[in-house]
N, C-alpha and C. Protein backbone atom coordinates (compact mmCIF):
# COMPACT_ATOMS: atom_id res chain seq x y z
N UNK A 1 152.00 48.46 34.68
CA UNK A 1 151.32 47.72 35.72
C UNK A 1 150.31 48.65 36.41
N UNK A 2 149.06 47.88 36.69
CA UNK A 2 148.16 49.03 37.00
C UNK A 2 148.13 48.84 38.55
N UNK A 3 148.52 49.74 39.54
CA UNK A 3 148.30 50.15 41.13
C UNK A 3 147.11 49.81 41.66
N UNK A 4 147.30 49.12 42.90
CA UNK A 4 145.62 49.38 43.76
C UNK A 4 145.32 50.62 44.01
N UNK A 5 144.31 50.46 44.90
CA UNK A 5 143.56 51.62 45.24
C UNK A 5 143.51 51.72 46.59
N UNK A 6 144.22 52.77 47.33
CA UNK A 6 144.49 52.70 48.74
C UNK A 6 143.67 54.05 49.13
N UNK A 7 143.46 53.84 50.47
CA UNK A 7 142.94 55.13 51.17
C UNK A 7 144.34 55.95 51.61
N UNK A 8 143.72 57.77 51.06
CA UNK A 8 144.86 58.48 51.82
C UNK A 8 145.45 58.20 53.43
N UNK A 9 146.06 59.03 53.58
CA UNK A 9 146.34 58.41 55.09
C UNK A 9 145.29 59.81 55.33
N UNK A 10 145.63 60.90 55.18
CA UNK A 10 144.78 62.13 55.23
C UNK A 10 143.93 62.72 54.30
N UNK A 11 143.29 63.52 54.73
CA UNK A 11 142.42 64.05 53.71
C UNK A 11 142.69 65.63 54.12
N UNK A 12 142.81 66.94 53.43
CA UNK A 12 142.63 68.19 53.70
C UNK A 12 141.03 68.80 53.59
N UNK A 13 140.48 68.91 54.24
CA UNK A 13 139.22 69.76 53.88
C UNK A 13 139.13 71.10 55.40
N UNK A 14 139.01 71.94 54.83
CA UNK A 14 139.45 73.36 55.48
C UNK A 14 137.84 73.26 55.75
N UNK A 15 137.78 73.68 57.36
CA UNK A 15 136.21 73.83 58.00
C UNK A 15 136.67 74.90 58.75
N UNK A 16 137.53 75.52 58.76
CA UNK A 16 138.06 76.82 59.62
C UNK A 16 136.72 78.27 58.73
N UNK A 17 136.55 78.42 57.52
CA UNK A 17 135.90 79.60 57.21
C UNK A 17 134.63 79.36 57.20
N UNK A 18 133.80 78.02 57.64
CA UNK A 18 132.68 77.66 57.79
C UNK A 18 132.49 78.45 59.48
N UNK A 19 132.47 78.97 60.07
CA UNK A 19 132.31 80.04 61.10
C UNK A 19 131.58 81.08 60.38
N UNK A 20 130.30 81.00 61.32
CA UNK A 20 129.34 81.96 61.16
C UNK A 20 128.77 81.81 59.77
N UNK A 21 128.90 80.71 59.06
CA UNK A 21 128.25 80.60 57.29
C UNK A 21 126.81 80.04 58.05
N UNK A 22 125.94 79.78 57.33
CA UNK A 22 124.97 79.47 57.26
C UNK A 22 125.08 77.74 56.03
N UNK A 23 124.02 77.28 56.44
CA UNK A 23 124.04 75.79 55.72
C UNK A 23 123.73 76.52 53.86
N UNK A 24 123.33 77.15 53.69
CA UNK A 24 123.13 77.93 52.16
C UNK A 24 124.30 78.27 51.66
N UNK A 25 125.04 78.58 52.24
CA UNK A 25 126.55 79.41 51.81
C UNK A 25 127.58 78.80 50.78
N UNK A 26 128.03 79.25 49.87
CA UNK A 26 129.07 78.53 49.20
C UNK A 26 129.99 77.73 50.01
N UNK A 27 130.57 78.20 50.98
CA UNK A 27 131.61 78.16 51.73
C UNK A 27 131.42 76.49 52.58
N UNK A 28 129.64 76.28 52.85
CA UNK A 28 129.75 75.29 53.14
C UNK A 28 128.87 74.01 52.50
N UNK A 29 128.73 74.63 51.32
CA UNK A 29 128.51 73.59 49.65
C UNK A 29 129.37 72.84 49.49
N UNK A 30 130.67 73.86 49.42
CA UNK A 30 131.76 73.24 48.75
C UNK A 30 132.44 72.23 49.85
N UNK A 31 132.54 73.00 51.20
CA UNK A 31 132.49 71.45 52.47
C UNK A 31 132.01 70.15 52.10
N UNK A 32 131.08 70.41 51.86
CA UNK A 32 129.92 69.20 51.85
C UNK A 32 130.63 68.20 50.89
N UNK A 33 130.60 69.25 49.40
CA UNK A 33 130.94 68.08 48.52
C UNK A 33 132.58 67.62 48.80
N UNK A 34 133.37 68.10 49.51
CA UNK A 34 135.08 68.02 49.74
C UNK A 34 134.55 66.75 50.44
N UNK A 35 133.93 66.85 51.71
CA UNK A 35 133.85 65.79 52.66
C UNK A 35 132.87 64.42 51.94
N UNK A 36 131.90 64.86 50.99
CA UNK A 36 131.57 63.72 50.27
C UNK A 36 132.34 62.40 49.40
N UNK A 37 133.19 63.70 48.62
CA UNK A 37 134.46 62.65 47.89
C UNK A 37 135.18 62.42 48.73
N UNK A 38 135.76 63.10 49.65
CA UNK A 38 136.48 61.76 50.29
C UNK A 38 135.82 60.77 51.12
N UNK A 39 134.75 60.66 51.42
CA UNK A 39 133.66 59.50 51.77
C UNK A 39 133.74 58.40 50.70
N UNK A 40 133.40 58.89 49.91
CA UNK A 40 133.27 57.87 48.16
C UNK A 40 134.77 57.71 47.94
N UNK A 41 135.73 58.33 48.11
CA UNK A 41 137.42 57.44 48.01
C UNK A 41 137.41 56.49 48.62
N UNK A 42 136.93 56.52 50.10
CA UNK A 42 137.17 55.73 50.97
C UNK A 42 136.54 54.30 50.89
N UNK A 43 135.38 54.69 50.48
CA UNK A 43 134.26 53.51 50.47
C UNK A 43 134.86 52.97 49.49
N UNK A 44 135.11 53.48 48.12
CA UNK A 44 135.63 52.82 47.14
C UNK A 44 136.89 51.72 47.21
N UNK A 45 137.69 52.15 48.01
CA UNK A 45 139.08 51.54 48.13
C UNK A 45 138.89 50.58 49.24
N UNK A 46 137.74 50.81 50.12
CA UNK A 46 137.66 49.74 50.72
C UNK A 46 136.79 48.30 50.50
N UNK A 47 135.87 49.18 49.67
CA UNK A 47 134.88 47.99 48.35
C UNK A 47 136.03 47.12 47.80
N UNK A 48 136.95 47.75 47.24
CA UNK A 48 137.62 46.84 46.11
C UNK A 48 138.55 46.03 46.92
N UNK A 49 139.19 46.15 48.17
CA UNK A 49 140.21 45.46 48.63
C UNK A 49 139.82 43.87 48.56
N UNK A 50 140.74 42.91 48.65
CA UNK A 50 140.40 41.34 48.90
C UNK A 50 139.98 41.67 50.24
N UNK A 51 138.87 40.30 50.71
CA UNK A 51 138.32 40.52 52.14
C UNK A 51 139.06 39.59 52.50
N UNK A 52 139.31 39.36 53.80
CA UNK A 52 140.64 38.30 54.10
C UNK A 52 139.46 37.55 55.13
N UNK A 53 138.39 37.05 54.83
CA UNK A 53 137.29 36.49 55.51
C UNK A 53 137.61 35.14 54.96
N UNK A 54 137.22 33.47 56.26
CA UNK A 54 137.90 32.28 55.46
C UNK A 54 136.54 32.05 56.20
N UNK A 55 135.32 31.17 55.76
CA UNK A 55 134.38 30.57 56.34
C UNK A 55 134.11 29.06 55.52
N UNK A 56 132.71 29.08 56.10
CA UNK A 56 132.51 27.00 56.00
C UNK A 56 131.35 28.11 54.46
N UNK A 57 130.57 29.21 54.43
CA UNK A 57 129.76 28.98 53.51
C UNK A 57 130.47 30.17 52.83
N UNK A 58 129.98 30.08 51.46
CA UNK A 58 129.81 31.08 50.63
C UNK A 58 130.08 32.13 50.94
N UNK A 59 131.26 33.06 50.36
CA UNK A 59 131.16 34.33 50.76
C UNK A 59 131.65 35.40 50.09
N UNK A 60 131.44 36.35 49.38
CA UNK A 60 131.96 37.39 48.54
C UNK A 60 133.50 37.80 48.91
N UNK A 61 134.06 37.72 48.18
CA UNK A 61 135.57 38.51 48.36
C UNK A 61 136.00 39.60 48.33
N UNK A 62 135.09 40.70 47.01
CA UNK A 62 135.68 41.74 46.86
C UNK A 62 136.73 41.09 45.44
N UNK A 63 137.29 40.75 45.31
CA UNK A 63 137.92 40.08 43.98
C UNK A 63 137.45 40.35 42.79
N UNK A 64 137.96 41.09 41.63
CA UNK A 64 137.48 40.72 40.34
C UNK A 64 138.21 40.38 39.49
N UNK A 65 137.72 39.60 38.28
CA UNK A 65 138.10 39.11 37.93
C UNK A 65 137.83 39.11 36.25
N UNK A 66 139.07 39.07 35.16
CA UNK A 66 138.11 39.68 33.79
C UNK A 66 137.62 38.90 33.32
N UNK A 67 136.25 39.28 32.75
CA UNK A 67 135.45 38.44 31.79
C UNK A 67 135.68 38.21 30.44
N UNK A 68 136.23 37.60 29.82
CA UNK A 68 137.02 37.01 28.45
C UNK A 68 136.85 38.74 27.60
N UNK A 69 136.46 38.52 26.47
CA UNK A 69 136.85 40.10 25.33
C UNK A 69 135.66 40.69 26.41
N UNK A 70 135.04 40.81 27.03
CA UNK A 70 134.06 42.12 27.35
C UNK A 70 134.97 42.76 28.22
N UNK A 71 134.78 44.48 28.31
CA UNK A 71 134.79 44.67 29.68
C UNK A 71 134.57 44.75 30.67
N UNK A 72 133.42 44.16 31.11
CA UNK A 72 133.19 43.60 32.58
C UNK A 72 134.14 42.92 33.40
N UNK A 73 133.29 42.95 34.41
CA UNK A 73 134.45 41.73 35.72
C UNK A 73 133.48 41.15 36.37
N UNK A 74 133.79 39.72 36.61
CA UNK A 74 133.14 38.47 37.12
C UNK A 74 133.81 38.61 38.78
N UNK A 75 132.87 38.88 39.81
CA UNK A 75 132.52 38.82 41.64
C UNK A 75 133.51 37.63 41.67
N UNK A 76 134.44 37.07 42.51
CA UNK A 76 135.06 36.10 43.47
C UNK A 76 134.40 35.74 44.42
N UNK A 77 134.11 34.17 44.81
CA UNK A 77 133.61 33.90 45.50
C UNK A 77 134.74 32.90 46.50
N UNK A 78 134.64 32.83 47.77
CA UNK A 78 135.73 31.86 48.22
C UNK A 78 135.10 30.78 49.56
N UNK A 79 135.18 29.62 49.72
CA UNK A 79 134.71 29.02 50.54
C UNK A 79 135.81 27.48 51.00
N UNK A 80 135.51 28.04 52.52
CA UNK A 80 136.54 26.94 52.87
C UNK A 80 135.78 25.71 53.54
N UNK A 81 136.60 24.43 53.47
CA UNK A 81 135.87 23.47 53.64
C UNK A 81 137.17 22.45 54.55
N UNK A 82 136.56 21.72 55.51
CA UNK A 82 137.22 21.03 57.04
C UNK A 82 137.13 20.16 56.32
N UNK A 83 138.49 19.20 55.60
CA UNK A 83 138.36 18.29 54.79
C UNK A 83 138.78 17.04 55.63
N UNK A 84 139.04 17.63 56.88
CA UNK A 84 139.34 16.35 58.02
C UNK A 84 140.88 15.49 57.80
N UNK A 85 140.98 14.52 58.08
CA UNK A 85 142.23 13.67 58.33
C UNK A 85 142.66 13.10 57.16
N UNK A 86 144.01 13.42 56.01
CA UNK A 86 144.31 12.87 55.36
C UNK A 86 144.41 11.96 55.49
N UNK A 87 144.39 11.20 53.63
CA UNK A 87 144.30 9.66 54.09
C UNK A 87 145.57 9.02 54.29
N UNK A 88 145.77 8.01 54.06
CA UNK A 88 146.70 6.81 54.31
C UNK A 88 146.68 6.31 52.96
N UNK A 89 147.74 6.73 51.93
CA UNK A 89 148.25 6.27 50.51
C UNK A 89 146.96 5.85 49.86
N UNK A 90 146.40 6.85 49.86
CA UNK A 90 145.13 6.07 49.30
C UNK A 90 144.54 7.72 48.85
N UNK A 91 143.07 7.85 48.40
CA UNK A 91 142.35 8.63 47.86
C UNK A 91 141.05 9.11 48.86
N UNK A 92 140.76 10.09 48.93
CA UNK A 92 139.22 10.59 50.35
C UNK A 92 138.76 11.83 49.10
N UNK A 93 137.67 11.68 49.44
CA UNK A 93 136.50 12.83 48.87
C UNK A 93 135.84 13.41 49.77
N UNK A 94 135.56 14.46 50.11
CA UNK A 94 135.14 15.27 50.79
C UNK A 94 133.85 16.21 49.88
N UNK A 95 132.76 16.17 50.11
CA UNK A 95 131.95 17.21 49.20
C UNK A 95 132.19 18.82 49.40
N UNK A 96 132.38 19.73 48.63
CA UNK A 96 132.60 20.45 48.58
C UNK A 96 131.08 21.73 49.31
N UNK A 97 129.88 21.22 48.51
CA UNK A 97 128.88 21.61 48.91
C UNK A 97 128.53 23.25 47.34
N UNK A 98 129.25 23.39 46.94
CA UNK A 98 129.18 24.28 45.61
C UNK A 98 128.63 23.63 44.64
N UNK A 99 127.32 24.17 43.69
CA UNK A 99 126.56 23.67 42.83
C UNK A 99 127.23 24.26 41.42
N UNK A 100 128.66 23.61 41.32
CA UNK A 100 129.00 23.93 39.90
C UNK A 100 128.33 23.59 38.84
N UNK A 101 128.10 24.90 38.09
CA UNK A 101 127.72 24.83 35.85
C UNK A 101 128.67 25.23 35.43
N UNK A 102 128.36 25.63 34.53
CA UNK A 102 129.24 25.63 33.29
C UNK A 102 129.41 26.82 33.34
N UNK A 103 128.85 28.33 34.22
CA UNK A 103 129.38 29.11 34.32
C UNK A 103 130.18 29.51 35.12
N UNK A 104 130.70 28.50 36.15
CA UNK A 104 131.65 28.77 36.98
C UNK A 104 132.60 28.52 36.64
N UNK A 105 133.51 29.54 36.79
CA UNK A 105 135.05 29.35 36.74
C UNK A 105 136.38 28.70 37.91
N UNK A 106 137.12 28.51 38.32
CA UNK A 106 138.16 27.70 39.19
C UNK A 106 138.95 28.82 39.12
N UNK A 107 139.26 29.92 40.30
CA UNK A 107 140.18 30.59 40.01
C UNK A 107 141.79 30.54 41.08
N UNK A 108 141.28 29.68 42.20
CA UNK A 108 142.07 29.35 42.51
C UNK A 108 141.73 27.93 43.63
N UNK A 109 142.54 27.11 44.30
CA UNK A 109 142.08 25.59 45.39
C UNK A 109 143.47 25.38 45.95
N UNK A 110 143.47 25.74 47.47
CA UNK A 110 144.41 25.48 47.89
C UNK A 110 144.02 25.12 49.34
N UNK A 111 144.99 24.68 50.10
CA UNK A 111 144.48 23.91 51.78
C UNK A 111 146.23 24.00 52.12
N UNK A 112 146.02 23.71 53.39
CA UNK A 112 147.05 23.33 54.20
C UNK A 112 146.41 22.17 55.47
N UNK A 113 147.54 21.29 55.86
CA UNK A 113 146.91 20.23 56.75
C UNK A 113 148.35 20.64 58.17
N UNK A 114 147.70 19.95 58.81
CA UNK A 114 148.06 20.08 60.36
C UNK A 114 148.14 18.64 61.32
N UNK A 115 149.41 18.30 61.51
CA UNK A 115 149.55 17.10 62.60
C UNK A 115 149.90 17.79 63.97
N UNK A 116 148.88 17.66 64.84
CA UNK A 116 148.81 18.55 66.21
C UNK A 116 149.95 18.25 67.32
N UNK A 117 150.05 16.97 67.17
CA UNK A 117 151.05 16.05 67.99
C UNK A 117 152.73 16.49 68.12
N UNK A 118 152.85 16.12 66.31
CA UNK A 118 154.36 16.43 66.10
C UNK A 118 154.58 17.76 65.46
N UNK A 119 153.61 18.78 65.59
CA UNK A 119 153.62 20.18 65.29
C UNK A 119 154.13 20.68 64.03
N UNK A 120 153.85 19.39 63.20
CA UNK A 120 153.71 19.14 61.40
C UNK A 120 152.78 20.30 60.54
N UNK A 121 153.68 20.67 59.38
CA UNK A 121 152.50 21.74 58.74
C UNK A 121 152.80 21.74 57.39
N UNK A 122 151.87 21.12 56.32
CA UNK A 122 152.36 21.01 55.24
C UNK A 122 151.18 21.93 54.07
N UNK A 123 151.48 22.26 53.36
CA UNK A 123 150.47 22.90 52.05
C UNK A 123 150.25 21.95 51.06
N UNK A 124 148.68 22.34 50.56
CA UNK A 124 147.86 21.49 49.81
C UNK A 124 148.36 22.30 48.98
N UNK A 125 148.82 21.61 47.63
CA UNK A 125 149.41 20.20 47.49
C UNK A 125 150.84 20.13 47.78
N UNK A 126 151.03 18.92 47.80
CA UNK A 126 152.62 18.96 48.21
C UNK A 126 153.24 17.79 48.05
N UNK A 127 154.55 18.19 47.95
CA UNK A 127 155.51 17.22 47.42
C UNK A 127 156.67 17.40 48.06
N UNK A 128 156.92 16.03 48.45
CA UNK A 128 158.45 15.74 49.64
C UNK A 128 159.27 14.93 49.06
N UNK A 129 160.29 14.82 48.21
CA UNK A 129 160.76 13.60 47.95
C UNK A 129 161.28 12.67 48.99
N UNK A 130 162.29 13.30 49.56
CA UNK A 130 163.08 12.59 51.18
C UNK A 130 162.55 12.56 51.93
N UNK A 131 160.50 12.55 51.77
CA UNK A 131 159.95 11.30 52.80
C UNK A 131 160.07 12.17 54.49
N UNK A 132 160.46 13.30 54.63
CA UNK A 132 160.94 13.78 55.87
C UNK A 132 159.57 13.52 56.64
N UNK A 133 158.51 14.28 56.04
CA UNK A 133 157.06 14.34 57.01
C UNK A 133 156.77 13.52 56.23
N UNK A 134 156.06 13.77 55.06
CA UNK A 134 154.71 12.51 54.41
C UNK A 134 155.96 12.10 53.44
N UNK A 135 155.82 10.81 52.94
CA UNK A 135 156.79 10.41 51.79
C UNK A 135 155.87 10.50 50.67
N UNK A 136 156.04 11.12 49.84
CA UNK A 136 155.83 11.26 48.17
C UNK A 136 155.22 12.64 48.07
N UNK A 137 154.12 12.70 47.56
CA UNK A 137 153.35 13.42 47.16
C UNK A 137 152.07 13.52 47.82
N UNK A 138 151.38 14.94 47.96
CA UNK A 138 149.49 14.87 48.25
C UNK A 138 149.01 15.81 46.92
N UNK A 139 148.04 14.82 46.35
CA UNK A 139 147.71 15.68 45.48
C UNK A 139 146.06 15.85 45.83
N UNK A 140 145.66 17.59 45.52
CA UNK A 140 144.66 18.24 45.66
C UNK A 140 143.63 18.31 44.07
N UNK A 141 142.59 18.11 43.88
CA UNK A 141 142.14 18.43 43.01
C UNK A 141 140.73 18.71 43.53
N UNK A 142 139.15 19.06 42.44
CA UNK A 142 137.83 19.21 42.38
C UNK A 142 137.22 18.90 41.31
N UNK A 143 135.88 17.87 41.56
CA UNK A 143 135.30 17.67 40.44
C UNK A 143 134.06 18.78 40.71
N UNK A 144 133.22 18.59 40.13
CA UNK A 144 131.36 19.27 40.39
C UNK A 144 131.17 18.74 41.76
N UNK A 145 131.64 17.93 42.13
CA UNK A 145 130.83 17.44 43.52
C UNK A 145 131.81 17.66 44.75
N UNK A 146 132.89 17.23 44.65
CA UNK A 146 133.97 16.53 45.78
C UNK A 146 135.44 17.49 45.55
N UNK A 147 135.88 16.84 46.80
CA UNK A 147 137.28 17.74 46.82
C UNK A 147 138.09 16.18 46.74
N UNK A 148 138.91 16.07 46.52
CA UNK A 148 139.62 15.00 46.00
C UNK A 148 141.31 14.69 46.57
N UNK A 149 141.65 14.71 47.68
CA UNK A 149 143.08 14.32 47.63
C UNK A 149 143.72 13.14 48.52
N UNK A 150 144.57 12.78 47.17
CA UNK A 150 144.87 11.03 47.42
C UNK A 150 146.51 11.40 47.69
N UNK A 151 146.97 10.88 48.68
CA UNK A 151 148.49 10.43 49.25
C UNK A 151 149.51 9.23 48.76
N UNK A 152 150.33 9.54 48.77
CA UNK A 152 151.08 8.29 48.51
C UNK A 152 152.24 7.81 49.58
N UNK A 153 151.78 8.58 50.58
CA UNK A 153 152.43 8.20 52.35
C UNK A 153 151.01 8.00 53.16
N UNK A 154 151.22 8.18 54.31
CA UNK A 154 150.22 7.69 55.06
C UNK A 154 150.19 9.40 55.90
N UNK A 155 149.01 10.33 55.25
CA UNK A 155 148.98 11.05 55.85
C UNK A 155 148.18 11.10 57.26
N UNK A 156 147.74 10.17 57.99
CA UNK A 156 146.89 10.03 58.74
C UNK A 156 147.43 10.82 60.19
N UNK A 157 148.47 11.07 60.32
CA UNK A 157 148.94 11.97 61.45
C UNK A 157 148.26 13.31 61.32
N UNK A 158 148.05 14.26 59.71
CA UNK A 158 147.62 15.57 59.82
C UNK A 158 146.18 15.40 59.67
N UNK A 159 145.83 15.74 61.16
CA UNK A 159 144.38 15.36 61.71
C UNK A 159 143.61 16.39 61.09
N UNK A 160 143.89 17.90 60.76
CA UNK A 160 143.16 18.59 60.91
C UNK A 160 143.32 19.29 58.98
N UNK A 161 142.66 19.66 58.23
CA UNK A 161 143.23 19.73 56.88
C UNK A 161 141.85 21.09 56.42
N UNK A 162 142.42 21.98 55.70
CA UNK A 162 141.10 22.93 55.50
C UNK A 162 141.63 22.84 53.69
N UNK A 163 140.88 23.20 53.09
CA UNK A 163 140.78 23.33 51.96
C UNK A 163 139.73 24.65 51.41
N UNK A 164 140.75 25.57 50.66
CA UNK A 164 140.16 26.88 50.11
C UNK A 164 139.57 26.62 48.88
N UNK A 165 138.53 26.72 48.84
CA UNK A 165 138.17 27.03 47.09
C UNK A 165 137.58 28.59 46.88
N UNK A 166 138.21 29.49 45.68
CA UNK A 166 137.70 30.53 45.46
C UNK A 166 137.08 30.36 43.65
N UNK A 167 135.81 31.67 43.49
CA UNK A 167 135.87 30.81 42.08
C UNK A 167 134.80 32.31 41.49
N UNK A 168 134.42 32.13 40.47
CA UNK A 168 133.28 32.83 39.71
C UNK A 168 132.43 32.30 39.40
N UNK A 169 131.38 33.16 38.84
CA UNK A 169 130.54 32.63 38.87
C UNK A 169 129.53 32.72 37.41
N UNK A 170 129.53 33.99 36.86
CA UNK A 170 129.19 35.05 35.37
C UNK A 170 129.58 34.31 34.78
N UNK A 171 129.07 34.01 33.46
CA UNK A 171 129.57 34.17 32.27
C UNK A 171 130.62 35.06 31.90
């Protein structure tokens, strides 16, 4: 299993014999480049982390993702969308606002909804059999255009509903 990439907690770089060197000096070359790489660790490990950023547009993640036999990696993109008040046993579309082709990939679509009242909290998608909050099922899906989820209770209590889409974009 291959490890992330974390920042040290510390770094050692000795500036104690840089006294009285001059900027020419070995002594503070080799500073320079000590304090450079760990600049470039840092930046690096913080480049690659997931960004834990949730907005209404478009926004880079930091995510990669592999591109079929090459070795490259395809950018993550993630965008959340206010899909408003589930419906009532029935089906709602919401546009997503993403201009899917054929080179975008689906790498992940998930939401959670919210009834403010009775301090209800359920995850997109979901399934209740015993009816406790919503009775049956909410199912989540996406075409090219719309976000898509139809009830088979009357979700109209969870007023407030967000929906994640993350995705690629490369070939």
């Amino acid at each position: 299993m291959e490890q992330g990439y974390f920042i040290p907690v510390s770094y050692v770089i000795d500036e104690t014999n840089l006294e009285g060197k001059d900027f020419g000096s070995v002594e503070f070359k080799q500073f320079v480049i000590n304090l450079k790489y760990a600049i470039e660790n840092m930046a690096s490990a913080v480049n690659t982390k997931d960004t834990s950023y949730y907005n209404t547009t478009e926004f880079l993640t930091n995510q990669t993702f592999f591109s079929g036999a090459t070795p490259n990696v395809r950018a993550a993109f993630r965008k959340v969308v206010d899909f408003g008040t589930l419906p009532n046993a029935g089906t709602k579309t919401v546009a997503h606002g993403i201009a899917f082709d054929a080179n975008y990939r689906l790498t992940k679509v998930y939401g959670a909804a919210s009834d403010p009242v009775a301090f209800l909290y359920i995850p997109l998608p979901y399934v209740n059999v015993s009816g406790t909050i919503v009775a049956g099922f909410t199912e989540l899906s996406l075409d090219a255009t719309n976000i898509i989820i139809t009830t088979t209770g009357n979700g109209t209590n969870f007023t407030t509903c967000y929906v994640i889409i993350e995705y690629t974009k490369q070939p």
